[in-house]
PDB file of N, CA and C in Angstrom:
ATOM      1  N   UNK A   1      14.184  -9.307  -1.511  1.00  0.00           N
ATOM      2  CA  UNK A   1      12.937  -9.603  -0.861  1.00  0.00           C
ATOM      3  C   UNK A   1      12.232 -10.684  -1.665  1.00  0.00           C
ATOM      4  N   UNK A   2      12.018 -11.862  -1.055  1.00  0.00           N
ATOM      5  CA  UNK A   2      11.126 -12.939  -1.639  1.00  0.00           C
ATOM      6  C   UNK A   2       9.890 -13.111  -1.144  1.00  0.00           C
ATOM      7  N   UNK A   3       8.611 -13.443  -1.457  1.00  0.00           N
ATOM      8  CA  UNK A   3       7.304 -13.287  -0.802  1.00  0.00           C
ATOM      9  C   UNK A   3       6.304 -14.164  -1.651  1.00  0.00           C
ATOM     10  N   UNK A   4       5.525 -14.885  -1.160  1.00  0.00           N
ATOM     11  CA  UNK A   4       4.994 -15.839  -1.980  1.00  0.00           C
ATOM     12  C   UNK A   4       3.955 -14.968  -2.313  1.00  0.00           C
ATOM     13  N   UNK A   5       3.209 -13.651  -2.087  1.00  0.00           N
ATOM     14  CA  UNK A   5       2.240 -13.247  -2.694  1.00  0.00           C
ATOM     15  C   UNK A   5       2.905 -12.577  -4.455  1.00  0.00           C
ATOM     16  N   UNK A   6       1.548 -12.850  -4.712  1.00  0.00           N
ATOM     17  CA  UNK A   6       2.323 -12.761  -6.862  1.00  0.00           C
ATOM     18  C   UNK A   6       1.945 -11.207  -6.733  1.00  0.00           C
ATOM     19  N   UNK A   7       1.610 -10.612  -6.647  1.00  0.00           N
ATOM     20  CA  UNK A   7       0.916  -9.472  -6.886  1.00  0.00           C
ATOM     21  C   UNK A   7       1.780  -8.335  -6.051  1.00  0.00           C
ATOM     22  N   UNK A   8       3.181  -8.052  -6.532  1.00  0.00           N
ATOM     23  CA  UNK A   8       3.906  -7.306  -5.916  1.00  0.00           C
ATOM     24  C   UNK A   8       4.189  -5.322  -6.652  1.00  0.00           C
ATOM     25  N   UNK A   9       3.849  -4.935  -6.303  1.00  0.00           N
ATOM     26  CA  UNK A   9       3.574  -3.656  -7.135  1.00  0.00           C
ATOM     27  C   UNK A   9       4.282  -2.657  -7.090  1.00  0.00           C
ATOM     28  N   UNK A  10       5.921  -2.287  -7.777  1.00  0.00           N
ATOM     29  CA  UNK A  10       6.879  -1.259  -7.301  1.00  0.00           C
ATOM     30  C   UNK A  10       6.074   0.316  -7.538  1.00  0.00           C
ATOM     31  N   UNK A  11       6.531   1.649  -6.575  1.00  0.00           N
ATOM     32  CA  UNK A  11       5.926   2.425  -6.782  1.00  0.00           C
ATOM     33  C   UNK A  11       6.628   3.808  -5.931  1.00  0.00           C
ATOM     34  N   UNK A  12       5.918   4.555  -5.813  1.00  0.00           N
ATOM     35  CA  UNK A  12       6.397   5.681  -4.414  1.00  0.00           C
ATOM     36  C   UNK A  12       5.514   6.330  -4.427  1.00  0.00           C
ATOM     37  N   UNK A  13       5.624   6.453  -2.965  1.00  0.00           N
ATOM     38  CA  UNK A  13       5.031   6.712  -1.615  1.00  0.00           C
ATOM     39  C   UNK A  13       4.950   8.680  -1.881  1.00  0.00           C
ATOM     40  N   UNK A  14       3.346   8.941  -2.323  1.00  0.00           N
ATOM     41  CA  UNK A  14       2.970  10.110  -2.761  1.00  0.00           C
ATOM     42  C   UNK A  14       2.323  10.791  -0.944  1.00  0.00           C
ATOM     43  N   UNK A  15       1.942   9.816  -0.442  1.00  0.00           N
ATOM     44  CA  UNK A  15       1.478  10.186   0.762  1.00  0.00           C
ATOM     45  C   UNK A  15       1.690   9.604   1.838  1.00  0.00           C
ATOM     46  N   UNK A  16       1.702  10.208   3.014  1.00  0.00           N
ATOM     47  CA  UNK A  16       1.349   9.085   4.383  1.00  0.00           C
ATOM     48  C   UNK A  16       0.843  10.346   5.604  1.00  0.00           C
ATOM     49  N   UNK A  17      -0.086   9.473   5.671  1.00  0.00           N
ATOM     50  CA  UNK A  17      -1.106  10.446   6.780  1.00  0.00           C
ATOM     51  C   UNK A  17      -0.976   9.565   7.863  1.00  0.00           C
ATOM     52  N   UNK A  18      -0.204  10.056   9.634  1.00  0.00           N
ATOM     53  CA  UNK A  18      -0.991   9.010  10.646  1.00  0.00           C
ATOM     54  C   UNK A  18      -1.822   9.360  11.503  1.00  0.00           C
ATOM     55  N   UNK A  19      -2.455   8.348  11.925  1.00  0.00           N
ATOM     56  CA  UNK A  19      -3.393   8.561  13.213  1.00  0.00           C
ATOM     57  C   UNK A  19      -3.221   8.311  14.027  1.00  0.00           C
ATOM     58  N   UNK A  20      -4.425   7.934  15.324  1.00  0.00           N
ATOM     59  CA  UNK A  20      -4.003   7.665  16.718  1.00  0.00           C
ATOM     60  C   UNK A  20      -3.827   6.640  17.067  1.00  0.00           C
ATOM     61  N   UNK A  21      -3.461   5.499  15.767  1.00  0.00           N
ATOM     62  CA  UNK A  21      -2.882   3.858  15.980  1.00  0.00           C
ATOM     63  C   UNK A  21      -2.384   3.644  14.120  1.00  0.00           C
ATOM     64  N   UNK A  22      -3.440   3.861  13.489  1.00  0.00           N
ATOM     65  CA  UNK A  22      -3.013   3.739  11.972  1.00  0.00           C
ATOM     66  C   UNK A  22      -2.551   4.145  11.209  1.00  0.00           C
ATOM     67  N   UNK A  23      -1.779   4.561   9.768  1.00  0.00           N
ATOM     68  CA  UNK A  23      -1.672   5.328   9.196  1.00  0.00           C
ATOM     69  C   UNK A  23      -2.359   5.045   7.595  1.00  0.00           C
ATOM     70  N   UNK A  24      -2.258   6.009   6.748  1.00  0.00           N
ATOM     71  CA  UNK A  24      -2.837   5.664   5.323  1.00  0.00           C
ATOM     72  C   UNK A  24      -1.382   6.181   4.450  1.00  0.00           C
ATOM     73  N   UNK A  25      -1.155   5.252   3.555  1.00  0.00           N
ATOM     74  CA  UNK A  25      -0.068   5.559   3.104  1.00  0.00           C
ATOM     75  C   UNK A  25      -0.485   5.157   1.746  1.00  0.00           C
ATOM     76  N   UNK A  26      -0.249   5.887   0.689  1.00  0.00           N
ATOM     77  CA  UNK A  26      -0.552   5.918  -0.793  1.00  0.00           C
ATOM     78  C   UNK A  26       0.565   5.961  -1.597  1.00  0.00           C
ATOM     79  N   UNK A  27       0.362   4.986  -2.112  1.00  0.00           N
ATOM     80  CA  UNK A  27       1.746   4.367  -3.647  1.00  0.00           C
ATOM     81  C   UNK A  27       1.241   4.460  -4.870  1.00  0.00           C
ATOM     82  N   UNK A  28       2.402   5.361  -5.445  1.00  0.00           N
ATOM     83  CA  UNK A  28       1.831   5.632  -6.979  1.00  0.00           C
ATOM     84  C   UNK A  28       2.503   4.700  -7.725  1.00  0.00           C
ATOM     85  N   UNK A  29       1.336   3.775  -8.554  1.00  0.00           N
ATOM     86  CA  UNK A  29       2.129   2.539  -9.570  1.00  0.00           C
ATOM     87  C   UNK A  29       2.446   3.008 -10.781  1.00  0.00           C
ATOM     88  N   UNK A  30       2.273   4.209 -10.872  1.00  0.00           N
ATOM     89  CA  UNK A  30       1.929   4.425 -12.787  1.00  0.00           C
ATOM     90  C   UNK A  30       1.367   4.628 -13.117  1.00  0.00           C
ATOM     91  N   UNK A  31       0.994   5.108 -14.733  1.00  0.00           N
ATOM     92  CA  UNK A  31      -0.717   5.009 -15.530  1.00  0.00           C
ATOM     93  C   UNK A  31      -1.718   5.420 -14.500  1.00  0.00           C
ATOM     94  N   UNK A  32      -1.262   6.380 -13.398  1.00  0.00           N
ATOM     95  CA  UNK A  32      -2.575   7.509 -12.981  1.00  0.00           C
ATOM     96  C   UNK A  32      -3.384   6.069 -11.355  1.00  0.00           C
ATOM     97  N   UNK A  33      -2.448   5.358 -11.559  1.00  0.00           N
ATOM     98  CA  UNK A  33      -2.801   4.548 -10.891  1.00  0.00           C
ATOM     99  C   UNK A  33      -2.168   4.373  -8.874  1.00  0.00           C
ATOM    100  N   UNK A  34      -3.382   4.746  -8.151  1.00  0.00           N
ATOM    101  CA  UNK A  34      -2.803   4.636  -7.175  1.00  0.00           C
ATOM    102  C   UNK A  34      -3.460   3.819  -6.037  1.00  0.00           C
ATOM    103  N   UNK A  35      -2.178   3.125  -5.293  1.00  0.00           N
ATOM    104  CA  UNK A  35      -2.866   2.062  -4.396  1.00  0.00           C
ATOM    105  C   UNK A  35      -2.792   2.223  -2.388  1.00  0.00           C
ATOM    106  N   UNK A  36      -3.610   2.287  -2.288  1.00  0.00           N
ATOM    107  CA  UNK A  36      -3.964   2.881  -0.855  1.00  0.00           C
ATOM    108  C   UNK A  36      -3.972   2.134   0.109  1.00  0.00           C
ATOM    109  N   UNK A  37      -3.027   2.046   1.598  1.00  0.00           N
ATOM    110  CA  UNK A  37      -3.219   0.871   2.375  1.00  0.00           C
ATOM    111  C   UNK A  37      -3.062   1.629   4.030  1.00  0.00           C
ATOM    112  N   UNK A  38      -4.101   0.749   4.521  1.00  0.00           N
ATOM    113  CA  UNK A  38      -3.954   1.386   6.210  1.00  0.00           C
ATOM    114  C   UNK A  38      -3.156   0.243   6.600  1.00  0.00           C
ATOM    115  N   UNK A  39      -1.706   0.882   7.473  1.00  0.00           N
ATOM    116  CA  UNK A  39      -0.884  -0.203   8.352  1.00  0.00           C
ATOM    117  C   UNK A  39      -0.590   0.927   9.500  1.00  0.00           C
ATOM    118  N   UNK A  40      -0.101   0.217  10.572  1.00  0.00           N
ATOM    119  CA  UNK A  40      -0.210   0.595  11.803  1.00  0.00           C
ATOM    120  C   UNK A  40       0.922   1.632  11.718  1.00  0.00           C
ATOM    121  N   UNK A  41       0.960   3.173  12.489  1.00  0.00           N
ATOM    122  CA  UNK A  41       2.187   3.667  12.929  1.00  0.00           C
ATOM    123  C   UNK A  41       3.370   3.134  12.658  1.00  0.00           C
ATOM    124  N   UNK A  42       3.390   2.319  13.529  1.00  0.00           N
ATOM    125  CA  UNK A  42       5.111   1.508  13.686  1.00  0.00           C
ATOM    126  C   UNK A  42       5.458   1.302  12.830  1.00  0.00           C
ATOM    127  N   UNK A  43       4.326   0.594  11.748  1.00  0.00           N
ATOM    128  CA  UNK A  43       5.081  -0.015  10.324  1.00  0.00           C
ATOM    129  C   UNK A  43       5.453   1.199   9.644  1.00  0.00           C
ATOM    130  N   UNK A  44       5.289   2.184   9.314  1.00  0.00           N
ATOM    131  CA  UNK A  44       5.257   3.382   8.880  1.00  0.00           C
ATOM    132  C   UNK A  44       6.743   4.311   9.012  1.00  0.00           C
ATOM    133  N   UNK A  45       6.899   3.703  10.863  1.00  0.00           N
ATOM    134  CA  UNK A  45       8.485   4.083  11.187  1.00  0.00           C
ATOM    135  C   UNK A  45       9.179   3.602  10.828  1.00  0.00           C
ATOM    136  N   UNK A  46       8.801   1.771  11.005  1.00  0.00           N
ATOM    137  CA  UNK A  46       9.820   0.847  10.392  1.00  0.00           C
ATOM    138  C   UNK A  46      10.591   0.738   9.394  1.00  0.00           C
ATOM    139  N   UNK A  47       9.269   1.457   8.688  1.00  0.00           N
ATOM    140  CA  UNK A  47       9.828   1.162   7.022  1.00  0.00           C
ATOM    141  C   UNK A  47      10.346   2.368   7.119  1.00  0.00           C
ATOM    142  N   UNK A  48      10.274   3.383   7.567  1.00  0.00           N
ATOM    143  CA  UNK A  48      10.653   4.763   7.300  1.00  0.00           C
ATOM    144  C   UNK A  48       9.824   5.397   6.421  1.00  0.00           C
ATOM    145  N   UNK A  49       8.389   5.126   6.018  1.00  0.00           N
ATOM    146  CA  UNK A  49       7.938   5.703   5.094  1.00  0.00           C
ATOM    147  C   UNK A  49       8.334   7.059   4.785  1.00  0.00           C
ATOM    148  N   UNK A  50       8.034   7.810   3.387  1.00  0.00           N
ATOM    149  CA  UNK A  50       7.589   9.067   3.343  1.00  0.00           C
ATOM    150  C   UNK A  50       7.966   9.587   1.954  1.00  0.00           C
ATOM    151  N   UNK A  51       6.728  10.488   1.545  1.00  0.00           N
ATOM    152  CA  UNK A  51       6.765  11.000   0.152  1.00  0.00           C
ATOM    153  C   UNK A  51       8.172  10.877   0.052  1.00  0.00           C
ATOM    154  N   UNK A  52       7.955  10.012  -1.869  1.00  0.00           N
ATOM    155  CA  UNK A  52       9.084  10.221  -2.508  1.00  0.00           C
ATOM    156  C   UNK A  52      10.016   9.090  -2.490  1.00  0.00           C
ATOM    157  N   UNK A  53       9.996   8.069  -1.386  1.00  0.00           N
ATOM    158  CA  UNK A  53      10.698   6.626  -0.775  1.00  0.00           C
ATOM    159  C   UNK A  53       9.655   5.774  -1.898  1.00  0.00           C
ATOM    160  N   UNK A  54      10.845   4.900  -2.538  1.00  0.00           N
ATOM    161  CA  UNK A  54      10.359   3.990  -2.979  1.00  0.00           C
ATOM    162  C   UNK A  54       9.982   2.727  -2.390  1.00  0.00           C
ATOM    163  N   UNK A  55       8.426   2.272  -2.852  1.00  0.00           N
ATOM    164  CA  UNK A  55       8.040   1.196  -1.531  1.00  0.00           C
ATOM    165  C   UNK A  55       7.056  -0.077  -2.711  1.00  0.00           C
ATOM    166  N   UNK A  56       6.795  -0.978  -1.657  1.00  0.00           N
ATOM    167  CA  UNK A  56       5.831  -1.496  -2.512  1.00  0.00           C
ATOM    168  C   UNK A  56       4.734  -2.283  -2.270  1.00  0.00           C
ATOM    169  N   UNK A  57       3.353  -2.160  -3.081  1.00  0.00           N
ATOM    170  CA  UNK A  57       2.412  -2.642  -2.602  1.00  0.00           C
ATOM    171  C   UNK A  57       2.398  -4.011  -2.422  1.00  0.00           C
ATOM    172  N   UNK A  58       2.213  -4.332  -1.534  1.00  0.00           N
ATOM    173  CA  UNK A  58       2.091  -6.157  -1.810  1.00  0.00           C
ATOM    174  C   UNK A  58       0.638  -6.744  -1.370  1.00  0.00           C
ATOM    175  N   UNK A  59       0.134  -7.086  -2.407  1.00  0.00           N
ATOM    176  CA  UNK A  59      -1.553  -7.508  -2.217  1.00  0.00           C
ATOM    177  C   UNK A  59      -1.774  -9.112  -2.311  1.00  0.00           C
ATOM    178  N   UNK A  60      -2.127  -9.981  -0.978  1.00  0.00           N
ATOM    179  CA  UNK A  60      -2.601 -11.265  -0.978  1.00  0.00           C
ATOM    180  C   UNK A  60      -3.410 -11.318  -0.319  1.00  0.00           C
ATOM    181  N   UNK A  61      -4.341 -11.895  -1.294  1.00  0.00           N
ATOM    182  CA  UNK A  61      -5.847 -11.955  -0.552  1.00  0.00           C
ATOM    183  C   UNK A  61      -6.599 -13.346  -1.275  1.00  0.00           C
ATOM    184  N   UNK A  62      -6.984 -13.848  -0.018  1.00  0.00           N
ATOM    185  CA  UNK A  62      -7.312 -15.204  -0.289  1.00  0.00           C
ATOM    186  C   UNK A  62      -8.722 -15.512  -0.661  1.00  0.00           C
ATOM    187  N   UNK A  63      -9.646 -14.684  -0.696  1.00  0.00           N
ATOM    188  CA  UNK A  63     -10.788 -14.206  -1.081  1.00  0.00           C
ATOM    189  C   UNK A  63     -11.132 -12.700  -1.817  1.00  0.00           C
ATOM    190  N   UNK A  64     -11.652 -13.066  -2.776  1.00  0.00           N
ATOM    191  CA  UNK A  64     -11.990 -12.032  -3.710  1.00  0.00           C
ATOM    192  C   UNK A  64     -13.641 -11.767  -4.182  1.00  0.00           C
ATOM    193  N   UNK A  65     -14.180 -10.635  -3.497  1.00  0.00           N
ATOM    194  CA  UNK A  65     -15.735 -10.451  -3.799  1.00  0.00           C
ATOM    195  C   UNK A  65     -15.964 -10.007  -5.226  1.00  0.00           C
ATOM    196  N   UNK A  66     -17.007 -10.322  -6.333  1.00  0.00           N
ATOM    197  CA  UNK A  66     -17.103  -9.955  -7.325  1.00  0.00           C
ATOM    198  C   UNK A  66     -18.700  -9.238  -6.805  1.00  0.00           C
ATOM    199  N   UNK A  67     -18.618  -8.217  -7.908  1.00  0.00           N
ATOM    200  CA  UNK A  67     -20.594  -7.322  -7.810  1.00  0.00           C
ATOM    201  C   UNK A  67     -20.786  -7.013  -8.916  1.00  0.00           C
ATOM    202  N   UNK A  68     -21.916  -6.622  -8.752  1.00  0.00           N
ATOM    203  CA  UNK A  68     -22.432  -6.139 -10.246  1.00  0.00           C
ATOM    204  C   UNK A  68     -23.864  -5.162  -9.811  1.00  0.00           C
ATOM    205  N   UNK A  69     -24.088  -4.076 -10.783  1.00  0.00           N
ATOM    206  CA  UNK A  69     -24.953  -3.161 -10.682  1.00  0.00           C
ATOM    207  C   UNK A  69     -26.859  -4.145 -10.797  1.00  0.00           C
ATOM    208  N   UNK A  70     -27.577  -3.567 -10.092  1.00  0.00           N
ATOM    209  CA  UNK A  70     -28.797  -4.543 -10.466  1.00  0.00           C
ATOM    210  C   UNK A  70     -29.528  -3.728 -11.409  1.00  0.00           C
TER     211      UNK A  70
END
């Protein structure tokens, strides 16, 4: 798999919950660290998700908000 986003994150798939179009599917990276993403049903079949399948996050985002407490 090649993908121009840098931010590719190996892990497995601790959860997947679906709904009545989406699902939430949760990847554990490590170090207590876990990364959470809504994709549609289908993708879910596609990939075959499900606890325990190794999967991976892939995060590109072309805008990034920074905050701070006032």
């Amino acid at each position: 798999m090649k993908l121009s986003a840098r931010n590719t994150l190996k892990g497995k798939v601790v959860s997947v919950e679906t709904g009545a179009v989406n699902g939430i599917v949760k990847i554990d990276i490590g170090g207590g660290v876990i990364i959470t993403s809504s994709i549609t049903n289908n993708a879910i079949k596609e990939l075959a998700l499900e606890e325990g399948k190794e999967a991976y996050a892939v995060i590109k985002a072309s805008n990034v908000m920074v905050g701070v407490d006032e």
